[in-house]
Structures are given as structure tokens and as C-alpha cells.
PDB file of N, CA and C in Angstrom:
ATOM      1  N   UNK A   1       0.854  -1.168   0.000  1.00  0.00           N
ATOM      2  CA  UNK A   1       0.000   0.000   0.000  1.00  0.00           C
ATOM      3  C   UNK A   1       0.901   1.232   0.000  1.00  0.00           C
ATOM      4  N   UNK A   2       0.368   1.771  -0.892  1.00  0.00           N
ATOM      5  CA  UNK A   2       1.941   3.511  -0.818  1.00  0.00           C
ATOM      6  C   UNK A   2       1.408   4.139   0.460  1.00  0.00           C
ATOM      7  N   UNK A   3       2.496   4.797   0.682  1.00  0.00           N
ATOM      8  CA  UNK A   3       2.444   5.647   1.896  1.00  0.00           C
ATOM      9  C   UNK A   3       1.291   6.802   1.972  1.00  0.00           C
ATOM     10  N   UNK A   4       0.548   7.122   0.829  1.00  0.00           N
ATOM     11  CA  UNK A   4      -0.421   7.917   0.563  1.00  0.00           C
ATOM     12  C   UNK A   4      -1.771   7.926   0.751  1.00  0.00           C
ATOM     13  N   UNK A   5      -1.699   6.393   0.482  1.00  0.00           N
ATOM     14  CA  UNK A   5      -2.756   5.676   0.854  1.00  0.00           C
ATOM     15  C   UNK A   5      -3.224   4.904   2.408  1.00  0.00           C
ATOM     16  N   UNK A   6      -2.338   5.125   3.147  1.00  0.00           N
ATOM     17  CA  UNK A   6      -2.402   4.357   4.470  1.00  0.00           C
ATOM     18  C   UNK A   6      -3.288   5.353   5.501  1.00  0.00           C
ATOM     19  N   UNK A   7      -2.883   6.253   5.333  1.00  0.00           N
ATOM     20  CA  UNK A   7      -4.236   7.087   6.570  1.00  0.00           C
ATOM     21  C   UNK A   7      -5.759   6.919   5.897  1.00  0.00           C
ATOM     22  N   UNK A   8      -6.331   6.426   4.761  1.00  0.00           N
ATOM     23  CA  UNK A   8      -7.419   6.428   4.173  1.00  0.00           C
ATOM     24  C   UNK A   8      -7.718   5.106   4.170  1.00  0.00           C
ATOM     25  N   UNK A   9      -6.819   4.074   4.018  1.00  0.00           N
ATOM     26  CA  UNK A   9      -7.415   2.889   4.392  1.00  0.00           C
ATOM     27  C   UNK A   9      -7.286   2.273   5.736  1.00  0.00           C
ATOM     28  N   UNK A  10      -6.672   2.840   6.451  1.00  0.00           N
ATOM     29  CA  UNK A  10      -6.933   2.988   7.823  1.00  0.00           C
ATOM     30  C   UNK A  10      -8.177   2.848   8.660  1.00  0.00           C
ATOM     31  N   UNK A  11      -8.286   4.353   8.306  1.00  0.00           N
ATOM     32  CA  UNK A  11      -9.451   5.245   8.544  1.00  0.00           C
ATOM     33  C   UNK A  11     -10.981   4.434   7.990  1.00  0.00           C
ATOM     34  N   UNK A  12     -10.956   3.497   6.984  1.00  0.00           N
ATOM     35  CA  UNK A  12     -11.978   2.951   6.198  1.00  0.00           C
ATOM     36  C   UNK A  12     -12.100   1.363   7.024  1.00  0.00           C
ATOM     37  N   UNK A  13     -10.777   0.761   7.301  1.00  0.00           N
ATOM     38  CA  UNK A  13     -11.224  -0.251   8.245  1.00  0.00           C
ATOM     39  C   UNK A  13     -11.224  -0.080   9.609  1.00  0.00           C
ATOM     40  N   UNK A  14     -11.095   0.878  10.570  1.00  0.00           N
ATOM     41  CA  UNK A  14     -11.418   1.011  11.383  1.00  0.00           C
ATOM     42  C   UNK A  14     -12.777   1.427  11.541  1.00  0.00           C
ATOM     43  N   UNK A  15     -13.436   1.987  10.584  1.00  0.00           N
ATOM     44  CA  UNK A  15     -14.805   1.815  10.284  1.00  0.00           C
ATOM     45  C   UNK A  15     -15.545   1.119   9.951  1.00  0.00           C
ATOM     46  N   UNK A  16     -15.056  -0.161   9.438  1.00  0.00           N
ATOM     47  CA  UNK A  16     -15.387  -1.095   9.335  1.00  0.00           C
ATOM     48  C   UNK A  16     -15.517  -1.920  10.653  1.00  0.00           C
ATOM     49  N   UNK A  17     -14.584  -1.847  11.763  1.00  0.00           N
ATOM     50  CA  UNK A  17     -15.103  -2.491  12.698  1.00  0.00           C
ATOM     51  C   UNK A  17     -16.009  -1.941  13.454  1.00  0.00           C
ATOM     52  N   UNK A  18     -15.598  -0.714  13.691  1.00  0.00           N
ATOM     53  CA  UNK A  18     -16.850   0.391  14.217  1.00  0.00           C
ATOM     54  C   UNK A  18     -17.909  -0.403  13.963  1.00  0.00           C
ATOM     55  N   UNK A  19     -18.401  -0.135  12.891  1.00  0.00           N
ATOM     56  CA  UNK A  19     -19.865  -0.343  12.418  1.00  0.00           C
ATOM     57  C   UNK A  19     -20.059  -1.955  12.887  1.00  0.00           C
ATOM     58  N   UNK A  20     -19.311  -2.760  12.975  1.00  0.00           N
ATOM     59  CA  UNK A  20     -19.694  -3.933  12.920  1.00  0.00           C
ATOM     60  C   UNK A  20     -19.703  -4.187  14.720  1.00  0.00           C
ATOM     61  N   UNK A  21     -19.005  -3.560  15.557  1.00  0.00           N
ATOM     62  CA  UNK A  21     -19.300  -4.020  16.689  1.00  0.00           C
ATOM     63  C   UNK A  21     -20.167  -2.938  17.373  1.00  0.00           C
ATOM     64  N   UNK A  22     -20.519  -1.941  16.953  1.00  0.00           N
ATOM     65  CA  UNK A  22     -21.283  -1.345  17.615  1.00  0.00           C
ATOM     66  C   UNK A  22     -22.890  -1.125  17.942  1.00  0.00           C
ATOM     67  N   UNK A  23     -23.392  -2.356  17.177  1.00  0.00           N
ATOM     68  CA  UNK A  23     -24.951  -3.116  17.784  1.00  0.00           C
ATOM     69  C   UNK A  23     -24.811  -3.793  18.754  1.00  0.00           C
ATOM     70  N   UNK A  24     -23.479  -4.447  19.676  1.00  0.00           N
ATOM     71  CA  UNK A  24     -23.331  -5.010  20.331  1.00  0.00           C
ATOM     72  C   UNK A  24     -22.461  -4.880  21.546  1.00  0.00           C
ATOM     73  N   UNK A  25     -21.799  -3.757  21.631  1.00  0.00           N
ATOM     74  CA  UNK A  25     -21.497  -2.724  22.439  1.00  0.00           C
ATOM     75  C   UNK A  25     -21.560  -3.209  24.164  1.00  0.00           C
ATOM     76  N   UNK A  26     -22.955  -3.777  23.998  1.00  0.00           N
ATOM     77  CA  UNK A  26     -23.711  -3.857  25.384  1.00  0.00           C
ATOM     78  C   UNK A  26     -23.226  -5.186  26.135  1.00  0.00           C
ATOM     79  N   UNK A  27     -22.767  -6.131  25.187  1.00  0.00           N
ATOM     80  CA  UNK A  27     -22.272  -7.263  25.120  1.00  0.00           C
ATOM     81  C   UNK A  27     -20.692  -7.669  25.127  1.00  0.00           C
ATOM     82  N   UNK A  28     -20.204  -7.903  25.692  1.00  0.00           N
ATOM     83  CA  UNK A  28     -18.536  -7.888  25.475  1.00  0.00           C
ATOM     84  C   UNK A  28     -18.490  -9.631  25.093  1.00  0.00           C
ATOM     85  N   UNK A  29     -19.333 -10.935  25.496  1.00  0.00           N
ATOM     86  CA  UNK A  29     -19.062 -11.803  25.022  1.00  0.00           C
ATOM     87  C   UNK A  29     -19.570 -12.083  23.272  1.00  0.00           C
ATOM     88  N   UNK A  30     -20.451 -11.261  23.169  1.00  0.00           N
ATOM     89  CA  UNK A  30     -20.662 -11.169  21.543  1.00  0.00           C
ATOM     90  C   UNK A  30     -20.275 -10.674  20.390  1.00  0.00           C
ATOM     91  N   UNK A  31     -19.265  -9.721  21.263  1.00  0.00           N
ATOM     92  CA  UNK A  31     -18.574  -8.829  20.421  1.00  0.00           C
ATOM     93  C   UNK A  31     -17.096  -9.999  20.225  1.00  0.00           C
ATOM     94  N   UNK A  32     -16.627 -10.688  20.844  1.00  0.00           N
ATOM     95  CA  UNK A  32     -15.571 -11.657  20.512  1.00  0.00           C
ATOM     96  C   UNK A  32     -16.516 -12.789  19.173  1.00  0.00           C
ATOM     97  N   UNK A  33     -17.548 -13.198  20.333  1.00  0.00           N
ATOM     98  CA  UNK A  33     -18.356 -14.084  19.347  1.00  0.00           C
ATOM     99  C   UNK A  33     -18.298 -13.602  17.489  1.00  0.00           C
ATOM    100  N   UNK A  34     -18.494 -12.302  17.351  1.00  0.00           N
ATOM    101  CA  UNK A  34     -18.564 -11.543  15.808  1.00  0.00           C
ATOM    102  C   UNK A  34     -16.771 -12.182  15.103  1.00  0.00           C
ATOM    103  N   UNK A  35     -15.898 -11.896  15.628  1.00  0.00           N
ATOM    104  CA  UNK A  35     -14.678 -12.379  14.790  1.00  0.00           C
ATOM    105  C   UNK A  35     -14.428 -11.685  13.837  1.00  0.00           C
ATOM    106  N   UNK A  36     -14.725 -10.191  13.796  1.00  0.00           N
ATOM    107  CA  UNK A  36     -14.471  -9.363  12.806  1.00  0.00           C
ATOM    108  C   UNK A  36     -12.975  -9.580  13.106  1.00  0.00           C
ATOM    109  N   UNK A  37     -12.441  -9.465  14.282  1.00  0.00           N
ATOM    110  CA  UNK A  37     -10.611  -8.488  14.062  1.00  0.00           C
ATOM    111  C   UNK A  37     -10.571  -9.649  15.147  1.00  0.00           C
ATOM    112  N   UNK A  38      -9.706 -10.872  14.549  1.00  0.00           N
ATOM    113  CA  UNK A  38      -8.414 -11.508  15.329  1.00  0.00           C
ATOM    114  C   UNK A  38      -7.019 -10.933  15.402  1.00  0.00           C
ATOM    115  N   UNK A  39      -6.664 -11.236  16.724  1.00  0.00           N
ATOM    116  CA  UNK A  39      -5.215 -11.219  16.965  1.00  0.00           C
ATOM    117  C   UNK A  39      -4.756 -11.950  18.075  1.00  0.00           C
ATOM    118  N   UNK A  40      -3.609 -12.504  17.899  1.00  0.00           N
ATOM    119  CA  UNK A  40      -3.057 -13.226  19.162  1.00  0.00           C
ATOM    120  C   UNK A  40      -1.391 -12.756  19.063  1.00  0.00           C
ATOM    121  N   UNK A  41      -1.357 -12.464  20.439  1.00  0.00           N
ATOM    122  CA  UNK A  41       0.392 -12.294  20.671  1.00  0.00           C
ATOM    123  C   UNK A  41       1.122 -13.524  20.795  1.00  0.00           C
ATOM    124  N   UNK A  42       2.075 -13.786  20.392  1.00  0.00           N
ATOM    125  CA  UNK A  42       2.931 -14.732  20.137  1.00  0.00           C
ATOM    126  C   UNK A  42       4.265 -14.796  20.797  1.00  0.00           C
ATOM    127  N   UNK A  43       4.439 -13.479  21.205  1.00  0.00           N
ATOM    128  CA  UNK A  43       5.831 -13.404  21.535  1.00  0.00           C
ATOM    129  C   UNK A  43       6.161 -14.433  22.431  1.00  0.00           C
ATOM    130  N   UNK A  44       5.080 -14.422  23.770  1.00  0.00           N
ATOM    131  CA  UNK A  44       6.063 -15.123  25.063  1.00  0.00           C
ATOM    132  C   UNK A  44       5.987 -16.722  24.696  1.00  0.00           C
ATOM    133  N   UNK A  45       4.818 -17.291  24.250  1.00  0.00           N
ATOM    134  CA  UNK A  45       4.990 -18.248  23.501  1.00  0.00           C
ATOM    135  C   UNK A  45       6.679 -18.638  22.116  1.00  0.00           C
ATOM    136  N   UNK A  46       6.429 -17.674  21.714  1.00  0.00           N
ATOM    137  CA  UNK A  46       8.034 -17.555  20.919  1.00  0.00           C
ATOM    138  C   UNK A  46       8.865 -17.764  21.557  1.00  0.00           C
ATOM    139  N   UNK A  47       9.519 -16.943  22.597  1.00  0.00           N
ATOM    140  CA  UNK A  47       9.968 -16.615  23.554  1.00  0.00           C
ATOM    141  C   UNK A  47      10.410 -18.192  24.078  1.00  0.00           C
ATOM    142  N   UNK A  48       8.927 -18.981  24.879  1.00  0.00           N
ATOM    143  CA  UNK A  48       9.467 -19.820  25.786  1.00  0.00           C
ATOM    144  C   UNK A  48       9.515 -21.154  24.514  1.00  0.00           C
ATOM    145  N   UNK A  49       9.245 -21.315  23.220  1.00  0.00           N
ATOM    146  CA  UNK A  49       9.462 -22.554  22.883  1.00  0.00           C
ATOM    147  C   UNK A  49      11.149 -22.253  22.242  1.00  0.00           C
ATOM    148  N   UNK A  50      11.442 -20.969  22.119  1.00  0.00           N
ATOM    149  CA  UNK A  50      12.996 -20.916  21.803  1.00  0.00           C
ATOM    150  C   UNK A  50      14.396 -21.646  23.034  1.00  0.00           C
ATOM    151  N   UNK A  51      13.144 -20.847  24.127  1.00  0.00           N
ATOM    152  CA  UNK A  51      14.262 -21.564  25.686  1.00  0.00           C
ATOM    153  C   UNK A  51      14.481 -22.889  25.794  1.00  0.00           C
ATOM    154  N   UNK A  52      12.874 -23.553  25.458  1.00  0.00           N
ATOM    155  CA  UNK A  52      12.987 -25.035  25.754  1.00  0.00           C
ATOM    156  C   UNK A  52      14.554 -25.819  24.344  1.00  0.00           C
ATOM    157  N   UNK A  53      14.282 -24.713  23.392  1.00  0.00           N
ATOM    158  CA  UNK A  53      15.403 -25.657  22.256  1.00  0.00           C
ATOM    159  C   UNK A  53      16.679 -25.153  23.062  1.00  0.00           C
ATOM    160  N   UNK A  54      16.652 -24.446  23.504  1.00  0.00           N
ATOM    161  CA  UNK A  54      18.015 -23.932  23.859  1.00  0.00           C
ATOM    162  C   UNK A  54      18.621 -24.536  25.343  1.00  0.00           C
ATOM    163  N   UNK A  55      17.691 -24.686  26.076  1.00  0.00           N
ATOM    164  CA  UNK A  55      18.025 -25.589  27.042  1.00  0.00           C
ATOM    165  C   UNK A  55      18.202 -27.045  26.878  1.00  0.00           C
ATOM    166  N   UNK A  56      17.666 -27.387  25.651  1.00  0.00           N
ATOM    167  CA  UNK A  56      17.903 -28.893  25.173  1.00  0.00           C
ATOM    168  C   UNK A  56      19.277 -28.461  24.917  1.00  0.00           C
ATOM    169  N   UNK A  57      19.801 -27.270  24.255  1.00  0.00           N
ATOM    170  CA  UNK A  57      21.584 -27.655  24.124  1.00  0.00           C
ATOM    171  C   UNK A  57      22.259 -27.834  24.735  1.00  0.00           C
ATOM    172  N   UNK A  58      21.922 -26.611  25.540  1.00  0.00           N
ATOM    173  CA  UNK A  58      22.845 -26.275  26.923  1.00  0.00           C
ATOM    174  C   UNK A  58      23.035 -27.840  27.720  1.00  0.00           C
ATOM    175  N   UNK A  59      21.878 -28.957  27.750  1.00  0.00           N
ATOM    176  CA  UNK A  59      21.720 -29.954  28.580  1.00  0.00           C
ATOM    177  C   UNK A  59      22.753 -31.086  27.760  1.00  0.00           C
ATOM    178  N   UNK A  60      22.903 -30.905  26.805  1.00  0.00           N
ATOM    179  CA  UNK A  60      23.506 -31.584  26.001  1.00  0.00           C
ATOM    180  C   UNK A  60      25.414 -31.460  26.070  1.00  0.00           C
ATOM    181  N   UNK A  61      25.404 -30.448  26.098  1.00  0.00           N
ATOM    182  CA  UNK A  61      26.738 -29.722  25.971  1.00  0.00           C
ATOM    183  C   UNK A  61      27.206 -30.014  27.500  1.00  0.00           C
ATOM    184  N   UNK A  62      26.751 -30.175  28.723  1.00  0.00           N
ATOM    185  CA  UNK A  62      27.178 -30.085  29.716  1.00  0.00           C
ATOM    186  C   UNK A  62      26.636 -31.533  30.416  1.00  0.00           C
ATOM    187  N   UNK A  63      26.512 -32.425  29.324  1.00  0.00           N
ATOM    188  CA  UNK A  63      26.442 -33.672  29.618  1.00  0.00           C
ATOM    189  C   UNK A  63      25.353 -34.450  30.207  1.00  0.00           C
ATOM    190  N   UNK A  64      24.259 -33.652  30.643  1.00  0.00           N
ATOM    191  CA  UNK A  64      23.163 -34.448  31.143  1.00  0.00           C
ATOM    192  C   UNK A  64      22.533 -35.439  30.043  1.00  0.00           C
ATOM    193  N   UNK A  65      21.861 -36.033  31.013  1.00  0.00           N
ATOM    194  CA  UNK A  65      21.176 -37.296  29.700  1.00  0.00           C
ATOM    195  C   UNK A  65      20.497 -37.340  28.496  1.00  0.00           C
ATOM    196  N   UNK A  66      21.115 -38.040  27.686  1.00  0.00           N
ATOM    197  CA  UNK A  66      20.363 -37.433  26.431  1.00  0.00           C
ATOM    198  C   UNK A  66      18.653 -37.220  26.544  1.00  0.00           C
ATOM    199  N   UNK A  67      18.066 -38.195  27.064  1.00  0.00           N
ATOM    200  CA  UNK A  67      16.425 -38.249  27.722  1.00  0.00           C
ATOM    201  C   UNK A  67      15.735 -36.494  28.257  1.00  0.00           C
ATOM    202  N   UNK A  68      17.036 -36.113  28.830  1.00  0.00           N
ATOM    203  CA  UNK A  68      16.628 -35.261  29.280  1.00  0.00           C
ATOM    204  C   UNK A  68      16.754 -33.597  28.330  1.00  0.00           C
ATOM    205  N   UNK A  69      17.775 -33.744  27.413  1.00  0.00           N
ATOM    206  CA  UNK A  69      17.951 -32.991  26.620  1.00  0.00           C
ATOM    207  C   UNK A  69      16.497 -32.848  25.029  1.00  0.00           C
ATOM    208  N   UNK A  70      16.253 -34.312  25.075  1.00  0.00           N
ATOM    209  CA  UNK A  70      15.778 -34.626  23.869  1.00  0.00           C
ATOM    210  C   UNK A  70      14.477 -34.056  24.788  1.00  0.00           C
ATOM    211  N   UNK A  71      13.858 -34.283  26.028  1.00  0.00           N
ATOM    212  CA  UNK A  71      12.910 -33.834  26.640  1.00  0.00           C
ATOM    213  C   UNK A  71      12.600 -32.468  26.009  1.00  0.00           C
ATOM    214  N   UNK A  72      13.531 -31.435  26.096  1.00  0.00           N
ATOM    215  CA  UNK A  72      13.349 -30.165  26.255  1.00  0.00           C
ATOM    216  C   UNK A  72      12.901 -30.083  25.018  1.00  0.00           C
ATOM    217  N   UNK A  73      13.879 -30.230  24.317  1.00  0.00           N
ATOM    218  CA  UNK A  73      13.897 -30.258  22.301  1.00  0.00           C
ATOM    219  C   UNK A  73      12.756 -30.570  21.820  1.00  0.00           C
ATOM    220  N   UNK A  74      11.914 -31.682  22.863  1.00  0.00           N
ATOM    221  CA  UNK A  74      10.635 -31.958  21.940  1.00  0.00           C
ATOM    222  C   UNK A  74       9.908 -31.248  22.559  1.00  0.00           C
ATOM    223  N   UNK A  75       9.596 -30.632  23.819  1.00  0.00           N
ATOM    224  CA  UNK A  75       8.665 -29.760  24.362  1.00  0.00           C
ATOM    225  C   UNK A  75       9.221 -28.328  23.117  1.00  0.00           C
ATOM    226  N   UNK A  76      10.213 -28.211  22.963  1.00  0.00           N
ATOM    227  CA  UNK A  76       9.966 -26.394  22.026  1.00  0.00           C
ATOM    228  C   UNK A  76       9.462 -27.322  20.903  1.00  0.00           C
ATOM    229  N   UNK A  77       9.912 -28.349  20.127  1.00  0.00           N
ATOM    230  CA  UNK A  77       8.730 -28.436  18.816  1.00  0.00           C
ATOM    231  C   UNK A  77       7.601 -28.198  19.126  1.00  0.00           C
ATOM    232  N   UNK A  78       6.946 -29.120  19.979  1.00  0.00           N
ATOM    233  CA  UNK A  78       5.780 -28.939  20.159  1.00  0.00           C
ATOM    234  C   UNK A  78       5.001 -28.011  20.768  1.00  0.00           C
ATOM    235  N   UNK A  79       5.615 -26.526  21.084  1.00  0.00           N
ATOM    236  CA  UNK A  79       5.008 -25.639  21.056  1.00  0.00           C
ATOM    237  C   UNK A  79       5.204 -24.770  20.167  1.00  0.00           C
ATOM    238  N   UNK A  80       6.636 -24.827  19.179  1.00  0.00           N
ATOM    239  CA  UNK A  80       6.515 -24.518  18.232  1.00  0.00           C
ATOM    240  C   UNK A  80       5.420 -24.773  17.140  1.00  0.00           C
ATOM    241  N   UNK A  81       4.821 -25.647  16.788  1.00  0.00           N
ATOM    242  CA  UNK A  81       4.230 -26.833  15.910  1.00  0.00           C
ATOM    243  C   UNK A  81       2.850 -26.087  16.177  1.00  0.00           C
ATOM    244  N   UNK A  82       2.250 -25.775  17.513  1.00  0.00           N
ATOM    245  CA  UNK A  82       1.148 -25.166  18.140  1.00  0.00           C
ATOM    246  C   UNK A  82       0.865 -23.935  17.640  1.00  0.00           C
ATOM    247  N   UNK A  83       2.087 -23.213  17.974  1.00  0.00           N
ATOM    248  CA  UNK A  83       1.975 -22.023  17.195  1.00  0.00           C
ATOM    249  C   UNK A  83       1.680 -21.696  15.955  1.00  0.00           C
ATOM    250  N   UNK A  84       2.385 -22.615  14.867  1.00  0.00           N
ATOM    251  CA  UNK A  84       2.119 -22.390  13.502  1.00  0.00           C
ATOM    252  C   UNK A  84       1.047 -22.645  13.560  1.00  0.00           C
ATOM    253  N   UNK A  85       0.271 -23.885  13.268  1.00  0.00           N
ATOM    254  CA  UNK A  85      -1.039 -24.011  13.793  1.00  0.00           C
ATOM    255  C   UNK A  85      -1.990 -22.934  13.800  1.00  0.00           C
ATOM    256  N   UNK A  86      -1.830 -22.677  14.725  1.00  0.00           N
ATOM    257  CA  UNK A  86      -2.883 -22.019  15.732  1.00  0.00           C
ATOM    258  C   UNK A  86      -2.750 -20.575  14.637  1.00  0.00           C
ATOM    259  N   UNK A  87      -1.254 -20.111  14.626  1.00  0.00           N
ATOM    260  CA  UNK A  87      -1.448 -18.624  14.009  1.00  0.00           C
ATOM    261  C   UNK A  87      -0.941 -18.242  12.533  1.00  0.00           C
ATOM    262  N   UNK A  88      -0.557 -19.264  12.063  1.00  0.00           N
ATOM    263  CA  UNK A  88      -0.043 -18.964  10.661  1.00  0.00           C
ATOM    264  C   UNK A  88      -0.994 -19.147   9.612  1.00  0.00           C
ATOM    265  N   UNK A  89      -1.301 -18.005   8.560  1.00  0.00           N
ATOM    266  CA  UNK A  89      -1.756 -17.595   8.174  1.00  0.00           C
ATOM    267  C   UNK A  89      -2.189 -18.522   6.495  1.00  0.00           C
TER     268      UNK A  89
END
């Protein structure tokens, strides 16, 4: 979108949600219920499935059991794996 154009389409979907949540205003569980505007933060999720790979190294490198290394390694896939999932587009 050029830079010219961004305060106008802005301005046009934020009116767009306007209008769409504001019959329901009165309601805060219906207004999720509508699903006009998702978002989910990701970071600390990011965040902690990076630690779990990284503590699988660290556990590795300083000799603890492989069981216990491979532990960690598969807990960050699998919250990695969740994430895509859940938020990739």
C-alpha cells in the first residue's frame, strides 16, 4: 500500500469495525463471538518454545542425559508446531 494511501485505508477499516461491533457494544461476550478483528500475541509463547530448544543444548553440551535434553527439544517443537497451527496464516 503507498504511503499515501495508508491514513485512508486505515481510517476505512477502522470503520469497518466500528460499524460492525457497535450493535453489540452492550455485550462484550458477543462482540468476541462476531470475529471481525483476530489477533493473538505470540511473543512469550516464541519466547518460551525458543528456551525449551536452547536448554535442550545447553543440557547436552554439559552432559546431562540425552532423555533429558531430547525432553526439552521436543517440548519447544511442540510448542513450536502449536503455534504455527494455531497462528499462521
Amino acid at each position: 500500500l503507498p504511503p499515501e494511501h495508508v491514513q485512508g485505508a486505515l481510517r476505512a477499516n477502522m470503520q469497518r469495525l466500528f460499524s460492525a461491533y457497535q450493535p453489540h457494544r452492550e455485550d462484550p461476550a458477543r462482540l468476541l463471538a462476531l470475529d471481525v478483528f483476530n489477533w493473538e500475541d505470540v511473543m512469550v509463547n516464541s519466547i518460551y518454545a525458543d528456551g525449551l530448544q536452547c536448554l535442550g543444548k545447553l543440557c547436552r553440551e554439559a552432559g546431562y542425559p540425552f532423555a533429558e535434553a531430547a525432553e526439552f527439544e521436543h517440548r519447544g517443537r511442540r510448542v513450536l508446531n502449536a503455534l504455527e497451527e494455531k497462528c499462521w496464516d
